[in-house]
N, C-alpha and C. Protein backbone atom coordinates (compact mmCIF):
# COMPACT_ATOMS: atom_id res chain seq x y z
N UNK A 1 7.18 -11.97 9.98
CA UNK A 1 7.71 -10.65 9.77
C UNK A 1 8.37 -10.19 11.07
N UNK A 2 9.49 -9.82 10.92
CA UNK A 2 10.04 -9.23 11.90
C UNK A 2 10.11 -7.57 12.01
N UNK A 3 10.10 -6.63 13.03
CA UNK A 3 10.25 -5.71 12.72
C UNK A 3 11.40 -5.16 14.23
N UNK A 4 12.68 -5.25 14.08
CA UNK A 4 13.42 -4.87 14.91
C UNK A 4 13.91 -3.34 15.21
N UNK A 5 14.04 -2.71 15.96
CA UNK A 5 14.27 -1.53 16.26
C UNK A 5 15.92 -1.39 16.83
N UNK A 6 16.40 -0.16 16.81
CA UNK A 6 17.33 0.07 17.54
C UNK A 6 18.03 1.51 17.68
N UNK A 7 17.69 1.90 18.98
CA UNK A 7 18.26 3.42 18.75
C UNK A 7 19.65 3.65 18.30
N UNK A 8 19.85 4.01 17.56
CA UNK A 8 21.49 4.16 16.85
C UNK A 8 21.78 4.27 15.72
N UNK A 9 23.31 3.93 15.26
CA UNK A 9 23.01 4.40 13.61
C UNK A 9 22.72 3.05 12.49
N UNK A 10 22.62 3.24 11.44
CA UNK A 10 22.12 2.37 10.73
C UNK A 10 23.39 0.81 10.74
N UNK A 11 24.84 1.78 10.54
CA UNK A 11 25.32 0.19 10.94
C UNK A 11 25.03 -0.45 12.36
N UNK A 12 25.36 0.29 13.09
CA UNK A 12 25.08 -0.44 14.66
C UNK A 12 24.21 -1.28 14.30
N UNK A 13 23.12 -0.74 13.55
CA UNK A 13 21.87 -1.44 13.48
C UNK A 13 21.94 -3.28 13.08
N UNK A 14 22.59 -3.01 11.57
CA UNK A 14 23.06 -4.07 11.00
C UNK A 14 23.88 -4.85 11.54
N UNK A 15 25.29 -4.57 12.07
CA UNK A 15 26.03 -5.01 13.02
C UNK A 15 24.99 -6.03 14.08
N UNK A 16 24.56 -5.18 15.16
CA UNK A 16 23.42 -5.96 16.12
C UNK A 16 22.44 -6.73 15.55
N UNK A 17 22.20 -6.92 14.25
CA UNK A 17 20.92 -7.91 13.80
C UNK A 17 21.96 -8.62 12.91
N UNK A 18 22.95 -8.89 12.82
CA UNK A 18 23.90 -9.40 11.46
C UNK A 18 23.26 -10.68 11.15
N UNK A 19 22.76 -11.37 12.61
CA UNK A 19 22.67 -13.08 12.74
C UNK A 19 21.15 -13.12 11.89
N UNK A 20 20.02 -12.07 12.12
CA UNK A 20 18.93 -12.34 11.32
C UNK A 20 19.20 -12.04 9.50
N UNK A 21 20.29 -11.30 9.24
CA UNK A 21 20.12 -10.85 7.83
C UNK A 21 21.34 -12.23 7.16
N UNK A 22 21.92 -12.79 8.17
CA UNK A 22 22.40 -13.98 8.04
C UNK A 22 21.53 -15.05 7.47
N UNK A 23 20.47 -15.01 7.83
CA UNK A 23 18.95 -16.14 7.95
C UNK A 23 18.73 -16.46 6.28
N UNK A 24 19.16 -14.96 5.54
CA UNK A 24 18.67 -15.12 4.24
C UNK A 24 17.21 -14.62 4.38
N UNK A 25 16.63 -14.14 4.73
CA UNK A 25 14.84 -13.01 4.12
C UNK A 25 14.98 -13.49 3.32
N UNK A 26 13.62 -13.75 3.10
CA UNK A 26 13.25 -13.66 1.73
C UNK A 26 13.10 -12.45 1.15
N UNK A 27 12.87 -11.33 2.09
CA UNK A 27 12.78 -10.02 1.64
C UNK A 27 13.14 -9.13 3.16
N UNK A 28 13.78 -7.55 2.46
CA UNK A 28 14.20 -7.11 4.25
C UNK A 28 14.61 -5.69 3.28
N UNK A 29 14.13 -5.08 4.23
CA UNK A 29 14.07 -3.39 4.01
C UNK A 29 14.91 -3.11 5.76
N UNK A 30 15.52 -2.23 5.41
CA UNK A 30 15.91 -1.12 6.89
C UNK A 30 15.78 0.06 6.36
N UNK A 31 15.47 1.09 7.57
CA UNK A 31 15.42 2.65 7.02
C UNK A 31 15.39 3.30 8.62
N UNK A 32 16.24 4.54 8.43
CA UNK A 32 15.89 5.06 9.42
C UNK A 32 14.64 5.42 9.99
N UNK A 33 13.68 5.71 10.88
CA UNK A 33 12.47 5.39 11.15
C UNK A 33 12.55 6.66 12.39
N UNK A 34 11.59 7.68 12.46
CA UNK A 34 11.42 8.83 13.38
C UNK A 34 10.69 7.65 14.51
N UNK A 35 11.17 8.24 15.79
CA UNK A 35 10.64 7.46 16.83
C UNK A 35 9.06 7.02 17.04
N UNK A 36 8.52 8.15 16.84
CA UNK A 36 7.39 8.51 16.46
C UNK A 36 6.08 7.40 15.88
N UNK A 37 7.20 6.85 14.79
CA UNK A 37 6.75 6.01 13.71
C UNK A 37 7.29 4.23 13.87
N UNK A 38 7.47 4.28 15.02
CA UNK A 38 8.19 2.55 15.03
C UNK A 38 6.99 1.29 15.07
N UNK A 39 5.91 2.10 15.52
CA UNK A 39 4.74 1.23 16.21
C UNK A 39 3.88 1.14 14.54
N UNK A 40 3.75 1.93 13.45
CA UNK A 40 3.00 2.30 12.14
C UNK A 40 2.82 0.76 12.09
N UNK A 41 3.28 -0.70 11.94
CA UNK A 41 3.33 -1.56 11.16
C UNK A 41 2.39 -2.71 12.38
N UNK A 42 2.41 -2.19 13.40
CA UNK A 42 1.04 -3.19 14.35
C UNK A 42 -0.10 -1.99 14.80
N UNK A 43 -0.14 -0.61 13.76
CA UNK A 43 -1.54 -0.18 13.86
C UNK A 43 -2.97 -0.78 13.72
N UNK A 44 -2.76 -1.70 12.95
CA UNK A 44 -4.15 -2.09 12.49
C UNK A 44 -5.08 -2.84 13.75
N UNK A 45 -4.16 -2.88 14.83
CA UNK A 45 -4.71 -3.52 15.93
C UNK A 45 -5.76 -2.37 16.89
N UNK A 46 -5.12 -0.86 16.50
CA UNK A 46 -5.94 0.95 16.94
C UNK A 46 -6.98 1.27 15.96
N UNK A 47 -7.08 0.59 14.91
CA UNK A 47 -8.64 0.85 14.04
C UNK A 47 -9.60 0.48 14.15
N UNK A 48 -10.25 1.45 14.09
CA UNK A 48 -11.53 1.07 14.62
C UNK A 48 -12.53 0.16 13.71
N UNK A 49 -12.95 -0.29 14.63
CA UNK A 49 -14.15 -1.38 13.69
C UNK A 49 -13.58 -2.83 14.24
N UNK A 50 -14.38 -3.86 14.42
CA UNK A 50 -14.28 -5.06 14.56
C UNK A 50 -13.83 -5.71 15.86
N UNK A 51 -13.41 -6.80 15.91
CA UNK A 51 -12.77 -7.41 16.93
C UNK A 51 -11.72 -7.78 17.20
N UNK A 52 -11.11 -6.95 18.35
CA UNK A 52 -9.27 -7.82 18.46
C UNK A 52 -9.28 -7.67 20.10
N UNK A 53 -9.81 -8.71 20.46
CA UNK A 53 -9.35 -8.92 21.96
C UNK A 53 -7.78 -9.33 21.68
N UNK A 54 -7.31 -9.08 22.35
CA UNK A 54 -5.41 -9.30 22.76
C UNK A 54 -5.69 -10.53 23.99
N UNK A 55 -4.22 -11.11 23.70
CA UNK A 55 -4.21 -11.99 24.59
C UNK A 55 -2.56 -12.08 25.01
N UNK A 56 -2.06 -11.44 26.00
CA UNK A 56 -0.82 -11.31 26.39
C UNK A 56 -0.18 -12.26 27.38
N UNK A 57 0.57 -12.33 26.93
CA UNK A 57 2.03 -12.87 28.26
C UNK A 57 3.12 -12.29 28.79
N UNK A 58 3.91 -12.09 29.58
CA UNK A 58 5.12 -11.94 29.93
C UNK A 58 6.04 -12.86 29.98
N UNK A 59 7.12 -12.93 29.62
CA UNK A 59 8.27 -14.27 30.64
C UNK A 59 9.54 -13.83 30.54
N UNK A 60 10.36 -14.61 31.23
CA UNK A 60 11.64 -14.65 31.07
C UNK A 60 12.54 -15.24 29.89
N UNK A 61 11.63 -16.31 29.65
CA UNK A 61 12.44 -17.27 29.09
C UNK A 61 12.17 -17.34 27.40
N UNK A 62 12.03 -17.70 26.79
CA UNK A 62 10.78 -18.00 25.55
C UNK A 62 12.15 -19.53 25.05
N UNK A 63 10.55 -20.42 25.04
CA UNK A 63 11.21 -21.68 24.45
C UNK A 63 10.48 -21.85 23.04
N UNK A 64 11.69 -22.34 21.95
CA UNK A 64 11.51 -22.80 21.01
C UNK A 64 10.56 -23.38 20.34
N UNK A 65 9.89 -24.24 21.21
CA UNK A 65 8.87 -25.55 21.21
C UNK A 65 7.93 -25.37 21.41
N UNK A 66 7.42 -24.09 22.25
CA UNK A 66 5.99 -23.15 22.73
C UNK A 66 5.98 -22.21 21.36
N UNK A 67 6.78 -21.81 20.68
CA UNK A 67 6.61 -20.72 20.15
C UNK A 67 5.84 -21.36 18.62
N UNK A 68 7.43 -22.58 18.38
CA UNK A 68 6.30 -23.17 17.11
C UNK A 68 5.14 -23.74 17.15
N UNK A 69 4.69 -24.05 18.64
CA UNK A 69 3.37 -24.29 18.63
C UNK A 69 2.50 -23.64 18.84
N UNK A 70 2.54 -21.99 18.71
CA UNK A 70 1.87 -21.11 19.07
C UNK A 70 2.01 -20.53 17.10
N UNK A 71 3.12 -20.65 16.72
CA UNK A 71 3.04 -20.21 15.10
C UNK A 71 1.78 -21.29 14.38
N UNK A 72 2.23 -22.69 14.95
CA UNK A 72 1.45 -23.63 13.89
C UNK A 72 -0.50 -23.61 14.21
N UNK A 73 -0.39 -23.25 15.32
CA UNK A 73 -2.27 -22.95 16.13
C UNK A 73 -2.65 -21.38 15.30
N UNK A 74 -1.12 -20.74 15.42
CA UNK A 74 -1.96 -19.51 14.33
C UNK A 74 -2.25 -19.73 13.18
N UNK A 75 -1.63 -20.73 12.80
CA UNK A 75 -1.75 -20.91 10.87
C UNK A 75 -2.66 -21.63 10.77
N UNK A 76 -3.12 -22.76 11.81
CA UNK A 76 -4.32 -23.83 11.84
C UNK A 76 -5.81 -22.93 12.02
N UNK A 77 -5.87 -21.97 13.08
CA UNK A 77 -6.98 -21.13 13.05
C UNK A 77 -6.93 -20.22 12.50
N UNK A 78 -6.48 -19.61 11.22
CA UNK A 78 -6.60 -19.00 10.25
C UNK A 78 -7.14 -19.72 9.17
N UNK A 79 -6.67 -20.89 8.78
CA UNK A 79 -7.02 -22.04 8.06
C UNK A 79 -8.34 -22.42 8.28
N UNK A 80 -9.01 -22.90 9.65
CA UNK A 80 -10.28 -23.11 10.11
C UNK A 80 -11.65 -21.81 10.06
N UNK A 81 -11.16 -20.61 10.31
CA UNK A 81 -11.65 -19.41 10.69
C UNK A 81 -11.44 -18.19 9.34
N UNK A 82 -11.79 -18.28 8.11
CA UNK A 82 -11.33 -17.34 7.36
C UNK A 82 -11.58 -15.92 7.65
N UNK A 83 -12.67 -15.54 8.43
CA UNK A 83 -12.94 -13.86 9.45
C UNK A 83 -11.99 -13.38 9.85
N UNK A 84 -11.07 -14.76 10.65
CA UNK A 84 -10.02 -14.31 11.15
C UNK A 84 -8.32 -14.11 11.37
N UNK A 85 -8.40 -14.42 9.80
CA UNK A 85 -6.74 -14.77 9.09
C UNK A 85 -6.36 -13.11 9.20
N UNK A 86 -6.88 -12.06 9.29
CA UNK A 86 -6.12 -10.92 9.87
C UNK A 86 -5.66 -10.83 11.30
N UNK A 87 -5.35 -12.05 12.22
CA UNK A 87 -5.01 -12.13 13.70
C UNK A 87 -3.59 -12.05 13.16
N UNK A 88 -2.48 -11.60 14.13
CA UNK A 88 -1.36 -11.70 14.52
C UNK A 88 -1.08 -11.97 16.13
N UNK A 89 -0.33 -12.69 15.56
CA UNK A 89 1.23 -12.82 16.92
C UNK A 89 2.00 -11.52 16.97
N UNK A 90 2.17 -11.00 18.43
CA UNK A 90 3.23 -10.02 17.93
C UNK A 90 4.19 -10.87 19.54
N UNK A 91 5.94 -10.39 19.03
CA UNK A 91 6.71 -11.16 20.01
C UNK A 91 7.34 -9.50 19.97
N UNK A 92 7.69 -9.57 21.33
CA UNK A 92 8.22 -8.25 21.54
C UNK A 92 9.35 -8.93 22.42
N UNK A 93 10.47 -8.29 22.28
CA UNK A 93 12.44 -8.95 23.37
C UNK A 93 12.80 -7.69 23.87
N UNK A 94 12.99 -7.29 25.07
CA UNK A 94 14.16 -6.05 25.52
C UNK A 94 15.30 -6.47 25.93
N UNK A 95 16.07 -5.79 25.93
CA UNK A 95 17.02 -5.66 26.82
C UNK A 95 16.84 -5.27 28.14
N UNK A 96 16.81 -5.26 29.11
CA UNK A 96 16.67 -4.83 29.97
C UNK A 96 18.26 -4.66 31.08
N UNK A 97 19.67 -4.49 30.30
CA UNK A 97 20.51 -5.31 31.42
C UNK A 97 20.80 -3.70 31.72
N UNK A 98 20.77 -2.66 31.23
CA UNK A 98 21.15 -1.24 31.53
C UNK A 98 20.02 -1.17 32.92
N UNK A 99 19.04 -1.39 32.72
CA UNK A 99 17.98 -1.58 33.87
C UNK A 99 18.38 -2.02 35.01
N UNK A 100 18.47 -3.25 35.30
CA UNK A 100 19.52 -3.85 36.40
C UNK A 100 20.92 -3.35 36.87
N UNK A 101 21.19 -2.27 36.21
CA UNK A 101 22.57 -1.33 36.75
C UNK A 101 22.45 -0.88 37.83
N UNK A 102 20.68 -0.19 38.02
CA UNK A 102 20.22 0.54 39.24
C UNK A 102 19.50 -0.62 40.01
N UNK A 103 20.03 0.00 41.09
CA UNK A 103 19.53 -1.20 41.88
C UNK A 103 17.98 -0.99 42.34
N UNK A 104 17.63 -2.36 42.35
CA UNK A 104 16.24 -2.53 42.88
C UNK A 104 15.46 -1.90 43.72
N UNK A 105 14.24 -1.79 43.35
CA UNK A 105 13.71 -0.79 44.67
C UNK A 105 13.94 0.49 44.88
N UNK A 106 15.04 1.31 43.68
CA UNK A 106 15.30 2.65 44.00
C UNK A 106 14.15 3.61 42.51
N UNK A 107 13.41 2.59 41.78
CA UNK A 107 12.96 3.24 41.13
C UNK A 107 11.25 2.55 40.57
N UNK A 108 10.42 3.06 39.82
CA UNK A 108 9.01 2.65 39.66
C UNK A 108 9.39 1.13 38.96
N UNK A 109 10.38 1.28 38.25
CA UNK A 109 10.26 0.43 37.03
C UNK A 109 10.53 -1.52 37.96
N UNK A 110 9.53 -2.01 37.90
CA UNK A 110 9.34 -3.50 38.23
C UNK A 110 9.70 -4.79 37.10
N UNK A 111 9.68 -5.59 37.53
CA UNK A 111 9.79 -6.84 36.66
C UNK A 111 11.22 -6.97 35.89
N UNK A 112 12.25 -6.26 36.27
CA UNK A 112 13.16 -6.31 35.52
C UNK A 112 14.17 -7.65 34.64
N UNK A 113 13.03 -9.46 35.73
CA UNK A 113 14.00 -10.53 35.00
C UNK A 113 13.15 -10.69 33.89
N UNK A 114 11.71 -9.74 33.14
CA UNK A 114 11.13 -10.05 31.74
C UNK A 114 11.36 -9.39 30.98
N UNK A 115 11.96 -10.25 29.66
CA UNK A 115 12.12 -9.53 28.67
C UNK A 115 11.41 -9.61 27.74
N UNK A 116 10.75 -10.84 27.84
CA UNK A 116 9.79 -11.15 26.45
C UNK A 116 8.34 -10.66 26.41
N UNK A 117 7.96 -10.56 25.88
CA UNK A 117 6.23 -10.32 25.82
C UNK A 117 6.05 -10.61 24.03
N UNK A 118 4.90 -11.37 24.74
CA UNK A 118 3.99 -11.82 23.54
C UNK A 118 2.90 -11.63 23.57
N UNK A 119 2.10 -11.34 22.04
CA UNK A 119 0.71 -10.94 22.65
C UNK A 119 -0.05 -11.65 21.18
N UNK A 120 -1.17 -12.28 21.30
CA UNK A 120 -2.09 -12.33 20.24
C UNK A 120 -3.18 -11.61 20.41
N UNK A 121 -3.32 -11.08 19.06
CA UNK A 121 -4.46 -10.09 18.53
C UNK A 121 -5.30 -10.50 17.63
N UNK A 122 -6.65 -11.16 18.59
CA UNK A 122 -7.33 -11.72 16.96
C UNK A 122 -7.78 -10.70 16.67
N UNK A 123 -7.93 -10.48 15.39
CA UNK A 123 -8.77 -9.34 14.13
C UNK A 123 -10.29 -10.62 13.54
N UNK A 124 -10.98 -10.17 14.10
CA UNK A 124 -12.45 -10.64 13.03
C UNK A 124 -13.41 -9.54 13.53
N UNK A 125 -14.74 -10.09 12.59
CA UNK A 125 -15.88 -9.66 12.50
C UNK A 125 -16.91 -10.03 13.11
N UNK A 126 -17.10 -11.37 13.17
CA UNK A 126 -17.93 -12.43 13.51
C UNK A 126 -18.06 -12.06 14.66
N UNK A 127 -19.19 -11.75 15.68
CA UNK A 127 -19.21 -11.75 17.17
C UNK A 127 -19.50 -13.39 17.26
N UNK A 128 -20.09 -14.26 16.65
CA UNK A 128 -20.16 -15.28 16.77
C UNK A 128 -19.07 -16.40 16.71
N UNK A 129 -17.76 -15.92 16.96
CA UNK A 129 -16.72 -16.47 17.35
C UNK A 129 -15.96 -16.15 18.50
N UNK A 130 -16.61 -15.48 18.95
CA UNK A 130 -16.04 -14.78 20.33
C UNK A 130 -15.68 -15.88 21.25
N UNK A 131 -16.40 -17.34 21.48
CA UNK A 131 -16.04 -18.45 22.16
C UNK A 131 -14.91 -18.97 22.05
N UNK A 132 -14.67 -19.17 20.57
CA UNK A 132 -13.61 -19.95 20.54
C UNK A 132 -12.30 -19.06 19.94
N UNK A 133 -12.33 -17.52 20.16
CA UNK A 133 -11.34 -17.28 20.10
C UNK A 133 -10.53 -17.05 21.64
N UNK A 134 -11.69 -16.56 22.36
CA UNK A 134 -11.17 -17.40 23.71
C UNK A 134 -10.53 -18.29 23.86
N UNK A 135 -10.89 -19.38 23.82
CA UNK A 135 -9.98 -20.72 23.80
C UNK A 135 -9.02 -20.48 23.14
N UNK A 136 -8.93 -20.28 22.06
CA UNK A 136 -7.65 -19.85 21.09
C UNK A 136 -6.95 -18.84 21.85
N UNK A 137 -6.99 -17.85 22.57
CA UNK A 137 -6.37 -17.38 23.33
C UNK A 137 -5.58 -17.39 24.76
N UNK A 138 -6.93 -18.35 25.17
CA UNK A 138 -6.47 -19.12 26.71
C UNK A 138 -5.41 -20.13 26.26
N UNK A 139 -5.35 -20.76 24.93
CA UNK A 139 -4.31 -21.94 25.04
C UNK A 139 -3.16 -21.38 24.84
N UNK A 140 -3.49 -20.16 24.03
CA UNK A 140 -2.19 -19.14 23.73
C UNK A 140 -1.09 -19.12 24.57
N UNK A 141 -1.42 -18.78 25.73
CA UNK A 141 -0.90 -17.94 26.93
C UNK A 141 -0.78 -19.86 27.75
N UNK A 142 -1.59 -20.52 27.57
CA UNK A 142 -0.80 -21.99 28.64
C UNK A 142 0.03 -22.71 27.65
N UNK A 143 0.18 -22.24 26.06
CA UNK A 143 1.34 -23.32 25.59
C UNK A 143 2.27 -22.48 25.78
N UNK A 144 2.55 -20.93 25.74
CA UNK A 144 3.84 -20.64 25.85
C UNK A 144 3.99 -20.46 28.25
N UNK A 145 2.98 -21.12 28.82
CA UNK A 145 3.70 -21.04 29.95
C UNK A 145 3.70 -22.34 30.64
N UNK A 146 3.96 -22.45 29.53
CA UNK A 146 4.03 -24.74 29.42
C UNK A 146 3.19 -25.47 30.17
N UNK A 147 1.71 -25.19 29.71
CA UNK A 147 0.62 -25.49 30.47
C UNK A 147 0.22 -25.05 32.04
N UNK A 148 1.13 -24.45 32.60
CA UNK A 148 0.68 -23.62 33.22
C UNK A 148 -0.05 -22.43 33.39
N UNK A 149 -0.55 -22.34 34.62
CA UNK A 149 -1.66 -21.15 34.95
C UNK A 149 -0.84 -20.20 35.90
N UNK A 150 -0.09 -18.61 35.37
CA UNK A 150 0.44 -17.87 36.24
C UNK A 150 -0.09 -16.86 36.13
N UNK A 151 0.80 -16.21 37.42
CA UNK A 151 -0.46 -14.71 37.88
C UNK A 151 1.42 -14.02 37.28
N UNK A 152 1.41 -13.24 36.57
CA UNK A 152 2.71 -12.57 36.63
C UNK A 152 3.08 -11.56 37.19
N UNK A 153 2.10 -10.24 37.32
CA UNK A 153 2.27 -9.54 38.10
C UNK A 153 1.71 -9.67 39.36
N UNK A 154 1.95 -9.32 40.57
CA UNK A 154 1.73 -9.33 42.03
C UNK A 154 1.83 -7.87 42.56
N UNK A 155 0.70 -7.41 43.13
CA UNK A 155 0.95 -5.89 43.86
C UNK A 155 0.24 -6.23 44.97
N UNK A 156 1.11 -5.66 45.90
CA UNK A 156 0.70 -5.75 47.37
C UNK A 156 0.96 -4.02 47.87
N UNK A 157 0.32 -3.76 48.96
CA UNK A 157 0.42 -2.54 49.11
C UNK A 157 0.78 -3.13 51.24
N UNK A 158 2.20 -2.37 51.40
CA UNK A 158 2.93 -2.75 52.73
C UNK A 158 2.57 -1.52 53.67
């Protein structure tokens, strides 16, 4: 499921996504959407009750080959884990190039070469899976940073 945003009007909208409604959906709704309300469709991750440790990344880059192997480990531990077939992937993209207009260092906002963020959210019940959704999470975050171990943010105080 995709859920793309875009401040503007509804063609802009279409226009700027033309290449996904190109794809053929199997199904695809647009509607204008109060700002307010863009986040409604990854609430279930703010309700209360149960378990959803998150497991995030940042990057620059996002490769193809990390991602389907991060889709096919979600569909395999949903498959293995039925508690926890309510987990999602969520992939989040900015833009960021209006950002880079101002130059560096003149404002709070950091990290400006990431655009991607990804995050898994397992959803279960079971405290007795808490181990291995760990693992399921730690591999999360080293297949999309191609088996690497990074620190992404860095704060130093000068």
């Amino acid at each position: 499921m995709l859920h793309p945003w875009l401040a503007g009007t509804e063609e802009e909208f279409k226009e700027k996504f033309k290449g996904l409604y190109e794809l053929g959906p199997v199904m695809g709704q647009s509607a204008a959407t109060p700002y307010d309300k863009i986040n409604e469709p990854s609430r279930m991750a703010c309700l209360k009750g149960g378990r959803k440790p998150t497991f995030s990344v940042a990057l620059e880059m996002l490769d193809a080959g990390r991602v389907r192997r991060v889709f096919d480990d979600w569909v395999k531990f949903g498959a293995e884990h039925a508690d926890a077939r309510g987990s999602v992937v969520i992939s989040e993209v900015y833009n960021y190039e209006k950002v880079k207009e101002v130059e560096e260092g003149t404002t709070a906002f950091p990290h400006r070469e990431i655009g991607f963020h990804m995050s898994l959210v397992a959803n279960y019940m079971d405290e007795g899976l808490d181990g291995v959704v760990k693992e399921w999470g730690d591999g999360f975050r080293s297949v999309l940073h191609g088996g690497e171990r990074k620190q992404v943010y860095v704060f130093s105080l000068d």
